[in-house]
C-alpha atoms as a PDB file:
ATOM      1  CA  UNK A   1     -56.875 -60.459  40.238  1.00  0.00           C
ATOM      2  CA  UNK A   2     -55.090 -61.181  43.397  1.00  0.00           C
ATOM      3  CA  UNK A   3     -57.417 -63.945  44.109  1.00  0.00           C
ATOM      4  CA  UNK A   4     -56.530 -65.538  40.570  1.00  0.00           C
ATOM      5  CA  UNK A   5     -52.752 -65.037  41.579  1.00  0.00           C
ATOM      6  CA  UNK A   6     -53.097 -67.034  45.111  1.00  0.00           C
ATOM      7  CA  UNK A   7     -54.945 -69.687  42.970  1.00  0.00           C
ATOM      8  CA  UNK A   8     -52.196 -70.049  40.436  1.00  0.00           C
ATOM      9  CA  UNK A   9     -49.276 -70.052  42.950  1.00  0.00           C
ATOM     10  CA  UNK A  10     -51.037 -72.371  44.767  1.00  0.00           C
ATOM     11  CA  UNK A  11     -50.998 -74.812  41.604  1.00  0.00           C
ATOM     12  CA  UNK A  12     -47.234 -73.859  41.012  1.00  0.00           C
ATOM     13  CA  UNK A  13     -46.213 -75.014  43.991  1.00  0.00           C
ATOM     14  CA  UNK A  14     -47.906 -78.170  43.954  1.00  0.00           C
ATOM     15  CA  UNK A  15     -46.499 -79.116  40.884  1.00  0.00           C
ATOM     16  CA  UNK A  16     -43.317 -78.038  41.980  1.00  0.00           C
ATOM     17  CA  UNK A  17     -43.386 -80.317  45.313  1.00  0.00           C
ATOM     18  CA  UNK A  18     -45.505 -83.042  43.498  1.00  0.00           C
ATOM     19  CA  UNK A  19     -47.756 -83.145  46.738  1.00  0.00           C
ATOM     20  CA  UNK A  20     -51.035 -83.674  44.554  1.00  0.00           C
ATOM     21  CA  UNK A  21     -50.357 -87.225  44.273  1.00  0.00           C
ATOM     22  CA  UNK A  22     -49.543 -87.224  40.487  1.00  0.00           C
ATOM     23  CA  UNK A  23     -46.267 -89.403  41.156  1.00  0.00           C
ATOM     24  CA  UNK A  24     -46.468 -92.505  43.408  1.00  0.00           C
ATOM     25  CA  UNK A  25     -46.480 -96.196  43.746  1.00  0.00           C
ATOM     26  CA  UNK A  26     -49.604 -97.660  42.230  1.00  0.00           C
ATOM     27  CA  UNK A  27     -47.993-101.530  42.707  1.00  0.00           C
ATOM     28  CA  UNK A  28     -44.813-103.657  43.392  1.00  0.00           C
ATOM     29  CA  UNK A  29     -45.068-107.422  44.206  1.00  0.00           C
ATOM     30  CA  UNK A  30     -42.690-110.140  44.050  1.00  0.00           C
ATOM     31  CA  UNK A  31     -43.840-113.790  43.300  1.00  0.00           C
ATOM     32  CA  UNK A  32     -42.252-115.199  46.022  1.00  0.00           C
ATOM     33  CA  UNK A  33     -41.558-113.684  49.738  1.00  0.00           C
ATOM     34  CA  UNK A  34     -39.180-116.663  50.265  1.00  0.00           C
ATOM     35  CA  UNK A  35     -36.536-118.517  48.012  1.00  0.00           C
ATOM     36  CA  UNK A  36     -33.368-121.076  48.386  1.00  0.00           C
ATOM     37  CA  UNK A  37     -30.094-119.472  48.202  1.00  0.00           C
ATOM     38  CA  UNK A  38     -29.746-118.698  44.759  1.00  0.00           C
ATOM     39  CA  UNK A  39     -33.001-119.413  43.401  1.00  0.00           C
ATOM     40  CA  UNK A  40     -34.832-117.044  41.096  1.00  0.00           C
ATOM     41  CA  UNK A  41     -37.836-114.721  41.871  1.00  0.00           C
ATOM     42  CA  UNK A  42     -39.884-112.068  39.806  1.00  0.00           C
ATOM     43  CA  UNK A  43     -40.543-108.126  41.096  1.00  0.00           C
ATOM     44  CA  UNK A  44     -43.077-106.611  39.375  1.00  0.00           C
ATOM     45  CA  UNK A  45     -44.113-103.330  39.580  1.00  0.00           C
ATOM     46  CA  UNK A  46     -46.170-100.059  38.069  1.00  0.00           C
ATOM     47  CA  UNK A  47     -45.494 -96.390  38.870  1.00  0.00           C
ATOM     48  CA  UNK A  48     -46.537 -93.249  37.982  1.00  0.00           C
ATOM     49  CA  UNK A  49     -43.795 -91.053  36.853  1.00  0.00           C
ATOM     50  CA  UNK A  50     -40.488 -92.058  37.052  1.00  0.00           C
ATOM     51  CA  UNK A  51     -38.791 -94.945  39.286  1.00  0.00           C
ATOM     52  CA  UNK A  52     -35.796 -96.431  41.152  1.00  0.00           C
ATOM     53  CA  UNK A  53     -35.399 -99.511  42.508  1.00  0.00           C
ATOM     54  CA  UNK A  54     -32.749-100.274  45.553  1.00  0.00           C
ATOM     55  CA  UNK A  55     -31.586-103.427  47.081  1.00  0.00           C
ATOM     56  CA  UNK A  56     -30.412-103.825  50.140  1.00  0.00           C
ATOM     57  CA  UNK A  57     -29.076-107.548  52.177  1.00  0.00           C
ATOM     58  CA  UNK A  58     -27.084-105.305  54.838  1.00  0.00           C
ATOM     59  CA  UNK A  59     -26.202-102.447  56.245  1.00  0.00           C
ATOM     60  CA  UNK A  60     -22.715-102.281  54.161  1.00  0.00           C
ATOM     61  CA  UNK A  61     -24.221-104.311  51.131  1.00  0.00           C
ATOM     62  CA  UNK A  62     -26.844-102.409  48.738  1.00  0.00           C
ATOM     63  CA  UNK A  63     -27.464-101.397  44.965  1.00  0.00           C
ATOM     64  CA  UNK A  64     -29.820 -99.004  43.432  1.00  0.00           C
ATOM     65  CA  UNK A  65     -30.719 -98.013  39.820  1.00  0.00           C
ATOM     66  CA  UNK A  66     -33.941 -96.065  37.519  1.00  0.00           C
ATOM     67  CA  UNK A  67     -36.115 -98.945  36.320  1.00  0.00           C
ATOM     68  CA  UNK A  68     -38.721 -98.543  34.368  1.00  0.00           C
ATOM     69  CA  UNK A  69     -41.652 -97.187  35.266  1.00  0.00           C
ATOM     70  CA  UNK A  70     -44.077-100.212  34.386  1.00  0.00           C
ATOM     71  CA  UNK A  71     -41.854-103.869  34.322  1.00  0.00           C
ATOM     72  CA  UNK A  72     -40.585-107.183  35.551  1.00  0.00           C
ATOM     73  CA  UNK A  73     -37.193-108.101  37.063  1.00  0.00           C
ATOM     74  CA  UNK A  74     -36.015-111.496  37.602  1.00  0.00           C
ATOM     75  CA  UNK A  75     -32.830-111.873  40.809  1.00  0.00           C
ATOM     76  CA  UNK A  76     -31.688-114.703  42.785  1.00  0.00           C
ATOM     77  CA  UNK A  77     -30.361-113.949  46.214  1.00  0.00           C
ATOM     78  CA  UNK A  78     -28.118-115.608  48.993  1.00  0.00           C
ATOM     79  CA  UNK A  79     -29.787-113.224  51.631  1.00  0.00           C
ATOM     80  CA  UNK A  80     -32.808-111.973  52.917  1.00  0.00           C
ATOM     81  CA  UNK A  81     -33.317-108.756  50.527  1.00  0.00           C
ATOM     82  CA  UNK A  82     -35.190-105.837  50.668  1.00  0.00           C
ATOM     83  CA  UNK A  83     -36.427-103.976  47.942  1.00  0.00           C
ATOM     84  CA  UNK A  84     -37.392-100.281  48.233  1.00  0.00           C
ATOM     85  CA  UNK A  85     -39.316 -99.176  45.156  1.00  0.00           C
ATOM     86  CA  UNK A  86     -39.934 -95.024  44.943  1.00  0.00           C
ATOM     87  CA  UNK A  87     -41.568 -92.639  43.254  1.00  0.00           C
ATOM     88  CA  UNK A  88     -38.660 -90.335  42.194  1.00  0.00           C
ATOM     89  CA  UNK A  89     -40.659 -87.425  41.913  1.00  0.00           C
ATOM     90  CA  UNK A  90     -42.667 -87.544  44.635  1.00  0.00           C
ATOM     91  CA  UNK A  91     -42.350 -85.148  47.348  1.00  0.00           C
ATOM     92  CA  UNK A  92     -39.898 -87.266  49.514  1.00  0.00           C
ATOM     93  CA  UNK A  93     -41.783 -85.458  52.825  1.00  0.00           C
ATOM     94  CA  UNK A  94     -44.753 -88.470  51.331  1.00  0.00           C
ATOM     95  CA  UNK A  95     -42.857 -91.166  51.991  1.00  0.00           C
ATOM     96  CA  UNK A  96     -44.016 -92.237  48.773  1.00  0.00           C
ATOM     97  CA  UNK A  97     -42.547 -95.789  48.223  1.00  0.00           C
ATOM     98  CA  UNK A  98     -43.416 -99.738  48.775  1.00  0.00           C
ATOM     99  CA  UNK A  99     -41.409-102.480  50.523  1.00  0.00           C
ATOM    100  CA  UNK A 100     -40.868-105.776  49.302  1.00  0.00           C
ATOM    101  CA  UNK A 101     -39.077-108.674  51.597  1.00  0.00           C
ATOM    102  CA  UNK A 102     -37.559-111.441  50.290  1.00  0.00           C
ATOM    103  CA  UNK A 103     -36.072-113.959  52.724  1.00  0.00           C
ATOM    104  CA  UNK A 104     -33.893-116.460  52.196  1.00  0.00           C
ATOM    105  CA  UNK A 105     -34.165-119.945  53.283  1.00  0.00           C
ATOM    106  CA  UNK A 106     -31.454-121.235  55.811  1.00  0.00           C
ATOM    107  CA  UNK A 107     -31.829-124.034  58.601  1.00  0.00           C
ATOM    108  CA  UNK A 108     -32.356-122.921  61.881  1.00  0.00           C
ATOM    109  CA  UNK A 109     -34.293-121.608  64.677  1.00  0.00           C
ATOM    110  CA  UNK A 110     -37.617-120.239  63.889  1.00  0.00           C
ATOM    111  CA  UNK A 111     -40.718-119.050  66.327  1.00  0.00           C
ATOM    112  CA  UNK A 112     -41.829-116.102  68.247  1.00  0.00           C
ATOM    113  CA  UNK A 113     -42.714-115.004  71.743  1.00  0.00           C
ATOM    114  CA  UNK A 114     -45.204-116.905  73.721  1.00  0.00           C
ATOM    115  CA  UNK A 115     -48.613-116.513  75.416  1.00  0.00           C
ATOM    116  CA  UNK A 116     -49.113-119.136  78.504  1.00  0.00           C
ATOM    117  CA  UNK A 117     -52.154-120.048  79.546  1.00  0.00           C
ATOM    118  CA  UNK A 118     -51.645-122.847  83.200  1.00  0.00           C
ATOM    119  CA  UNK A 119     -48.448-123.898  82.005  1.00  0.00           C
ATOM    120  CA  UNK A 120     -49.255-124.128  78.714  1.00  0.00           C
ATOM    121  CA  UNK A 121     -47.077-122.359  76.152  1.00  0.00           C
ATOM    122  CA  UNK A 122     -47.835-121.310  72.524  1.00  0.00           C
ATOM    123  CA  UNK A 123     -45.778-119.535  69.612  1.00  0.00           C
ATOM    124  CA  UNK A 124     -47.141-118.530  66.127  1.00  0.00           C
ATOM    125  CA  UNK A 125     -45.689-117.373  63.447  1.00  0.00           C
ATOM    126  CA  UNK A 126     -47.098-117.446  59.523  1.00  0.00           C
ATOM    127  CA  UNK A 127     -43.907-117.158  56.756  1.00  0.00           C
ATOM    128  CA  UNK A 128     -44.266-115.394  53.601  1.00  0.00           C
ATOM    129  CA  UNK A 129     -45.648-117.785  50.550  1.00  0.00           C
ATOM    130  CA  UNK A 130     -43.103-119.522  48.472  1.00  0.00           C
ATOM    131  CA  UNK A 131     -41.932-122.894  46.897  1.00  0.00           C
ATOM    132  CA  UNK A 132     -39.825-124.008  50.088  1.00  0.00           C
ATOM    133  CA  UNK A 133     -40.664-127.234  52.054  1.00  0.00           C
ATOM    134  CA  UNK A 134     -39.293-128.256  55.253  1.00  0.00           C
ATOM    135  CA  UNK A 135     -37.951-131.807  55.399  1.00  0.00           C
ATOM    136  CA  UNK A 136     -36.934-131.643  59.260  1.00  0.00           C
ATOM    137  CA  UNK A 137     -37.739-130.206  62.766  1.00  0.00           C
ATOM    138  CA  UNK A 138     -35.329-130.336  65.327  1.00  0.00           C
ATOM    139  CA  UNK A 139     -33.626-128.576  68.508  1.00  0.00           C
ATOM    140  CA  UNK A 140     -36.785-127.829  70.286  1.00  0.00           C
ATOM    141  CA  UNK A 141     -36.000-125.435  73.130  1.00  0.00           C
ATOM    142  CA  UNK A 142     -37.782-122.283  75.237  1.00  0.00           C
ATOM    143  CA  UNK A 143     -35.879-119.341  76.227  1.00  0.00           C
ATOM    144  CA  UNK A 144     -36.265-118.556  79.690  1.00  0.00           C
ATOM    145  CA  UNK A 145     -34.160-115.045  81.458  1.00  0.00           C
ATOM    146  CA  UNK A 146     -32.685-115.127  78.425  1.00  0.00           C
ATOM    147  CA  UNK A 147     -31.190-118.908  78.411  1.00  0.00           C
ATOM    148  CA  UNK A 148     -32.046-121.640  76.167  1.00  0.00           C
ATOM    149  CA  UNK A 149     -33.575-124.653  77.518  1.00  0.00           C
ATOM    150  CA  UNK A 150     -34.450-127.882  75.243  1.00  0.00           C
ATOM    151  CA  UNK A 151     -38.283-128.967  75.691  1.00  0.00           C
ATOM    152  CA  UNK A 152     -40.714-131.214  73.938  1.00  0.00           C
ATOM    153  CA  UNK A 153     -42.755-129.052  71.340  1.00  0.00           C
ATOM    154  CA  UNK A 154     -45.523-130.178  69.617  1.00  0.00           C
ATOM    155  CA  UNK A 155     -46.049-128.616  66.164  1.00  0.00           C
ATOM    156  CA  UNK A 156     -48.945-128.040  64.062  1.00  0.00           C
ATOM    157  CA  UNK A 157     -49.520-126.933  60.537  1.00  0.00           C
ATOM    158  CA  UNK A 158     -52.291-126.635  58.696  1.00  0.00           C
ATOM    159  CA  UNK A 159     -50.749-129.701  55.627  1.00  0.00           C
ATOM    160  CA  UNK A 160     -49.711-131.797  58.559  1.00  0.00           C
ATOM    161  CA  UNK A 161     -51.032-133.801  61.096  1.00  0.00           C
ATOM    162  CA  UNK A 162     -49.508-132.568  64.830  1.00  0.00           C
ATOM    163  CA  UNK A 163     -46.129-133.742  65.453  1.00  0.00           C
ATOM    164  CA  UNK A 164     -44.486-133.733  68.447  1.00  0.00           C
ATOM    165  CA  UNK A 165     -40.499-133.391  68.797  1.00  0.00           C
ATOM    166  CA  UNK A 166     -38.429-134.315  72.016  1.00  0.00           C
ATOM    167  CA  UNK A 167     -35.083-132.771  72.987  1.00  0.00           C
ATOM    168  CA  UNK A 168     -32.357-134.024  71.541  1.00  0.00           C
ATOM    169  CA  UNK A 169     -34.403-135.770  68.821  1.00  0.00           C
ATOM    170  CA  UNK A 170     -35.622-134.648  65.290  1.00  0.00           C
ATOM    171  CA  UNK A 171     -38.907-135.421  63.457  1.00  0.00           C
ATOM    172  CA  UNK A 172     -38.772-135.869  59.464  1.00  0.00           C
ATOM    173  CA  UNK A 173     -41.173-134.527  57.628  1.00  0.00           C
ATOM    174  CA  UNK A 174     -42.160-132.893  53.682  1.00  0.00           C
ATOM    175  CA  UNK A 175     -44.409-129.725  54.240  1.00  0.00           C
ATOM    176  CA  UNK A 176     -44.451-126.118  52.558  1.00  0.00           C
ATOM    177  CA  UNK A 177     -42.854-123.852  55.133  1.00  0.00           C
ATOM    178  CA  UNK A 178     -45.472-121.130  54.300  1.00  0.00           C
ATOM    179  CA  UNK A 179     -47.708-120.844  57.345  1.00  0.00           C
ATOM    180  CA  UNK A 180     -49.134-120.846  59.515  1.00  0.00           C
ATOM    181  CA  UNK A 181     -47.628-122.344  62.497  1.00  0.00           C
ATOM    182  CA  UNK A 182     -47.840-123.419  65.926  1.00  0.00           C
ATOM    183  CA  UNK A 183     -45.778-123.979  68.435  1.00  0.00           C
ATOM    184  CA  UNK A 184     -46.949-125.275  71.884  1.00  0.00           C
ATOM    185  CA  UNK A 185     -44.826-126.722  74.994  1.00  0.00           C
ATOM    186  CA  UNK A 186     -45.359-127.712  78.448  1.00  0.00           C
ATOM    187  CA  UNK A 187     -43.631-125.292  80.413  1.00  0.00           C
ATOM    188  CA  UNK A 188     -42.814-125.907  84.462  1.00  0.00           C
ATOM    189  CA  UNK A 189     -43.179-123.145  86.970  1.00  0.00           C
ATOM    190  CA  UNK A 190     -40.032-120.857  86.876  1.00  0.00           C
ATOM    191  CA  UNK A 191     -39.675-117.517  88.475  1.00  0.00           C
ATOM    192  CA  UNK A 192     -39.457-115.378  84.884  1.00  0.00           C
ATOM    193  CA  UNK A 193     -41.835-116.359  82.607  1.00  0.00           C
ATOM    194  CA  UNK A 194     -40.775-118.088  79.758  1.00  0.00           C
ATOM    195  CA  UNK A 195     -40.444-115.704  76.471  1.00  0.00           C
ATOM    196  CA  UNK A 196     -39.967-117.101  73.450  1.00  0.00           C
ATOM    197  CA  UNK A 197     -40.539-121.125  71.897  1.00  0.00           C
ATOM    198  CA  UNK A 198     -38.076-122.331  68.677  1.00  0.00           C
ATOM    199  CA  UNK A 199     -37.319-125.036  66.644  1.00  0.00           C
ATOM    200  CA  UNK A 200     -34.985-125.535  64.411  1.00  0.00           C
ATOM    201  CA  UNK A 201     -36.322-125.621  60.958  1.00  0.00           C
ATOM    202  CA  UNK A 202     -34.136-127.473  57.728  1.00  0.00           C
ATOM    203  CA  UNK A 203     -34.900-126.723  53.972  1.00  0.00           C
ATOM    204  CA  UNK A 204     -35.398-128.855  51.167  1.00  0.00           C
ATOM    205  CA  UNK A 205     -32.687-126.594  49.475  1.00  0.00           C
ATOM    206  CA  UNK A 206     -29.735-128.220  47.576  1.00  0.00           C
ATOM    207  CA  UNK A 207     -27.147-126.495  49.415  1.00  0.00           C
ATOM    208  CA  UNK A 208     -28.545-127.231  52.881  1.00  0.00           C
END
């Protein structure tokens, strides 16, 4: 009998903590991971057991309410977003929840850190997929003990053919922004390594 006691207590409490898995996450996607300020984009999501859905663009600027626990949202954003979807009752100790990003387009500098290899310089970086094209490069610069200096970058994407832009100058073009990308530059011999390669990236959005 004490055996069968341990058992059941054992089945209370996970119930109780819903540790056995019975409430989480099963799937939450949105249609686009980037948008133009105020364009419109889809979250869709399934749990098991009840949900809530929070959205936060800043530290001082968020919003949270139950959804459903299968469903669709439409939003349209003038900042990067990100959306928290949870399990309510999951054992919060499970961390039980899925992230969704949503940036928001705005011109300027994109690109990453660099790896050199005899001078030569190269950033990549691969943006989330969306409907947003780029209709001009420009501002090409390397940062360097952490200064900006302009430099000629040459820039490759897989929908266009290499294009190389010069300081001071711009290069038009009419690609989708989703990547990914390539940065590479000529760097000369300094005493700190360079560390990072951007360019300055404008949208085909109406407001920019």
């Amino acid at each position: 009998m004490a055996k069968r006691g341990v058992a059941f207590l054992g089945v209370l409490t996970c119930l109780g903590l819903s540790s056995c898995g019975t409430y989480q996450v099963k799937s939450f996607a949105s249609d686009k991971g980037i948008i133009c300020p105020g364009e419109s984009a889809t979250l869709r999501w399934e749990v098991q057991g009840q949900a809530r859905l929070r959205a936060e663009r800043g530290a001082n600027d968020w919003d949270e309410q139950d959804v459903p626990s299968t469903g669709e949202r439409s939003f349209s954003e003038t900042a990067t977003t990100t959306f928290t979807l949870r399990a309510r009752q999951q054992n919060p100790a499970l961390g039980n929840y899925k992230k969704q990003i949503v940036d928001v387009a705005t011109s300027g500098p994109r690109g990453n850190a660099v790896t050199c290899t005899a001078g030569v310089c190269t950033a990549t970086f691969t943006p989330a997929s969306g409907g947003v094209r780029v209709r001009r490069l420009s501002r090409p610069v390397v940062g360097v003990a952490g200064r900006q200096q302009p430099i000629l970058i040459c820039v490759t994407h897989p929908s266009m053919s290499r294009t190389c832009v010069e300081a001071g100058k711009e290069a038009v073009v009419d690609v989708a922004f989703e990547g990914p990308w390539m940065l590479e530059a000529t760097v000369p011999a300094t005493p700190t390594p360079p560390q990072k390669l951007t360019i300055d990236f404008d949208f085909n959005c109406p407001s920019q």
